[in-house]
C-alpha atoms as a PDB file:
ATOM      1  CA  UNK A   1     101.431  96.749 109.084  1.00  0.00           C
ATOM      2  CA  UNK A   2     100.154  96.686 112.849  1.00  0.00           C
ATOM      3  CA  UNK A   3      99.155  93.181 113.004  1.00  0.00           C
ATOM      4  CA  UNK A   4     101.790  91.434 110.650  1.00  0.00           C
ATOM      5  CA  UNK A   5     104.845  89.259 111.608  1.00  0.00           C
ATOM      6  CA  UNK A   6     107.696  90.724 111.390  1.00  0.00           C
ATOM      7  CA  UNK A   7     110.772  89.119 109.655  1.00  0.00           C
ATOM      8  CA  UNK A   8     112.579  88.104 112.536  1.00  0.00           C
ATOM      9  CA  UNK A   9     109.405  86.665 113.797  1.00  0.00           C
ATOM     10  CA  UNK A  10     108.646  84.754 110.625  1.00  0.00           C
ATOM     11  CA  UNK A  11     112.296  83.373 110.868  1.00  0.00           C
ATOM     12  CA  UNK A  12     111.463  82.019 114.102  1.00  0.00           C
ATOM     13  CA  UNK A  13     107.818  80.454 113.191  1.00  0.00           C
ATOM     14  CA  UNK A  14     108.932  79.223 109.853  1.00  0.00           C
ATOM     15  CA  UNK A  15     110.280  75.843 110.907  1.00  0.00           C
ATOM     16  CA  UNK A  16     107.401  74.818 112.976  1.00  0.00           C
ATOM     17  CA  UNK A  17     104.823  74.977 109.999  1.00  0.00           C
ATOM     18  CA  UNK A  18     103.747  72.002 108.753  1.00  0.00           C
ATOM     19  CA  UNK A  19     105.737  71.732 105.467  1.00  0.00           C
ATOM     20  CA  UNK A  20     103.441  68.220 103.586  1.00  0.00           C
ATOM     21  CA  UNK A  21     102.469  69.332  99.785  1.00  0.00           C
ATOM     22  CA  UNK A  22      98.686  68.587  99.505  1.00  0.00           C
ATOM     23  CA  UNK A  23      97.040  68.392  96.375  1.00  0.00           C
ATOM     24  CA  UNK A  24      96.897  71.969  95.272  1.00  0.00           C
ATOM     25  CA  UNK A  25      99.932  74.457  95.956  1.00  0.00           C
ATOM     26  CA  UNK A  26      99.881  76.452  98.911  1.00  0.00           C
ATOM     27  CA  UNK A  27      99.078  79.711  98.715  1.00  0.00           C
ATOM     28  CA  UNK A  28     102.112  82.260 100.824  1.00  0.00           C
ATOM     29  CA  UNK A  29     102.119  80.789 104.480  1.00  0.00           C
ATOM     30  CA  UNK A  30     103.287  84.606 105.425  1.00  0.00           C
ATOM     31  CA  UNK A  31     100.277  86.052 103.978  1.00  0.00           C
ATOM     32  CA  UNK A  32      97.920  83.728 105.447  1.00  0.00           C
ATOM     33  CA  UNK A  33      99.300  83.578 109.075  1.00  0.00           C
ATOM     34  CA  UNK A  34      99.015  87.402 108.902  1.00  0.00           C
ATOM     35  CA  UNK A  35      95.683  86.708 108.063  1.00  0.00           C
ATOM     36  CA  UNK A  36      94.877  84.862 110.824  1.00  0.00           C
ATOM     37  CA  UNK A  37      97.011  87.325 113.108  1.00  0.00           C
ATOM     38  CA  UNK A  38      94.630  90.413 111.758  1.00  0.00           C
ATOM     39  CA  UNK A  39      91.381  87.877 112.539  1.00  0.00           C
ATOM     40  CA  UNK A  40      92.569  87.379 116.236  1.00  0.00           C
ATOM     41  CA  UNK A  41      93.913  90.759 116.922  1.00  0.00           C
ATOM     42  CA  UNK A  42      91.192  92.762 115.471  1.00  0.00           C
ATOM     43  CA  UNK A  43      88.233  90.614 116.970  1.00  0.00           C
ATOM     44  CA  UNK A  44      86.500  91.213 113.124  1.00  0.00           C
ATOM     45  CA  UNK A  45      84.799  87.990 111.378  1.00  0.00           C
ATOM     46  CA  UNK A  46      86.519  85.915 109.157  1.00  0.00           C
ATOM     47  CA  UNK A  47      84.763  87.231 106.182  1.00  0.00           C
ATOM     48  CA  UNK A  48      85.106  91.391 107.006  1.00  0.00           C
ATOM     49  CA  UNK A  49      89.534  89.971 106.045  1.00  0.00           C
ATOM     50  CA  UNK A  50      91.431  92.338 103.768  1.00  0.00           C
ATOM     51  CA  UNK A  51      91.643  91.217 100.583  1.00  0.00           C
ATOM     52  CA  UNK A  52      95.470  91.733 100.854  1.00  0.00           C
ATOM     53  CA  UNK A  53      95.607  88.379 102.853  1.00  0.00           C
ATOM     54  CA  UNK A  54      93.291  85.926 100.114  1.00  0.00           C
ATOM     55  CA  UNK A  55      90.557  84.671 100.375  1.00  0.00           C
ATOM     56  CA  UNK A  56      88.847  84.542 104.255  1.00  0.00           C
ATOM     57  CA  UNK A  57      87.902  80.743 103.651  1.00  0.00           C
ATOM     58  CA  UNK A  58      91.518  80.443 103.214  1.00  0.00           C
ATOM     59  CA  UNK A  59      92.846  81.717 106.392  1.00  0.00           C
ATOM     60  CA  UNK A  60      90.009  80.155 108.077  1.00  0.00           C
ATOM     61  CA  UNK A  61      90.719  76.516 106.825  1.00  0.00           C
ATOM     62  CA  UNK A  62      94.350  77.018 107.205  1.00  0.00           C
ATOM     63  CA  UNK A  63      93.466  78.181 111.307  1.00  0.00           C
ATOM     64  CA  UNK A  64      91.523  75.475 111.714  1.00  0.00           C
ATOM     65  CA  UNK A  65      93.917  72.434 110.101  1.00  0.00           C
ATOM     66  CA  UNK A  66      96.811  74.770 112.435  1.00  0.00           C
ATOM     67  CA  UNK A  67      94.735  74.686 115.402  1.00  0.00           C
ATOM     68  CA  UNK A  68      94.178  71.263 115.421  1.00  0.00           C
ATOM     69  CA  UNK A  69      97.925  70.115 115.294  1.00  0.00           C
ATOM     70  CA  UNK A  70      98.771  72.994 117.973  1.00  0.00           C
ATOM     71  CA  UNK A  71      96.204  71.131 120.444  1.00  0.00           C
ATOM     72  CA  UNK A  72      97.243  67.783 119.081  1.00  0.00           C
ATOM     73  CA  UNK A  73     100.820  68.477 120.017  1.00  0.00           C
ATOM     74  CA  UNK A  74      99.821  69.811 123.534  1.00  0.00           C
ATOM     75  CA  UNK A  75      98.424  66.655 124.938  1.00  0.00           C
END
């Protein structure tokens, strides 16, 4: 699909996502990260998502908790 990671690209990303179990199983990093890819690509809201990703609020938390390590890790 035009906005997803490709499998050589996942390969590469894979070991730099945060790997601690929470309380509830995660859902497919792939799926979600694509999610977030199709967000930022397409310039659409969170909510207009494909359902093939889950659920928006998904994506969108997982951005968020992502973003905030990605920013941590810069300074």
């Amino acid at each position: 699909m035009r906005y997803e990671l490709a499998d050589y690209e996942w390969v590469a990303i894979t070991p730099m996502l945060p790997n601690k179990p929470r309380g509830v199983p995660r859902v497919n990093d792939g799926r979600v990260l694509n999610g977030i890819f199709w967000v930022l690509r397409s310039g659409a809201p969170w909510r207009d998502l494909p359902d093939h990703f889950g659920p928006y609020t998904t994506c969108y938390n997982r951005f968020v908790r992502w973003r905030g390590l990605v920013s941590g890790a810069a300074s």
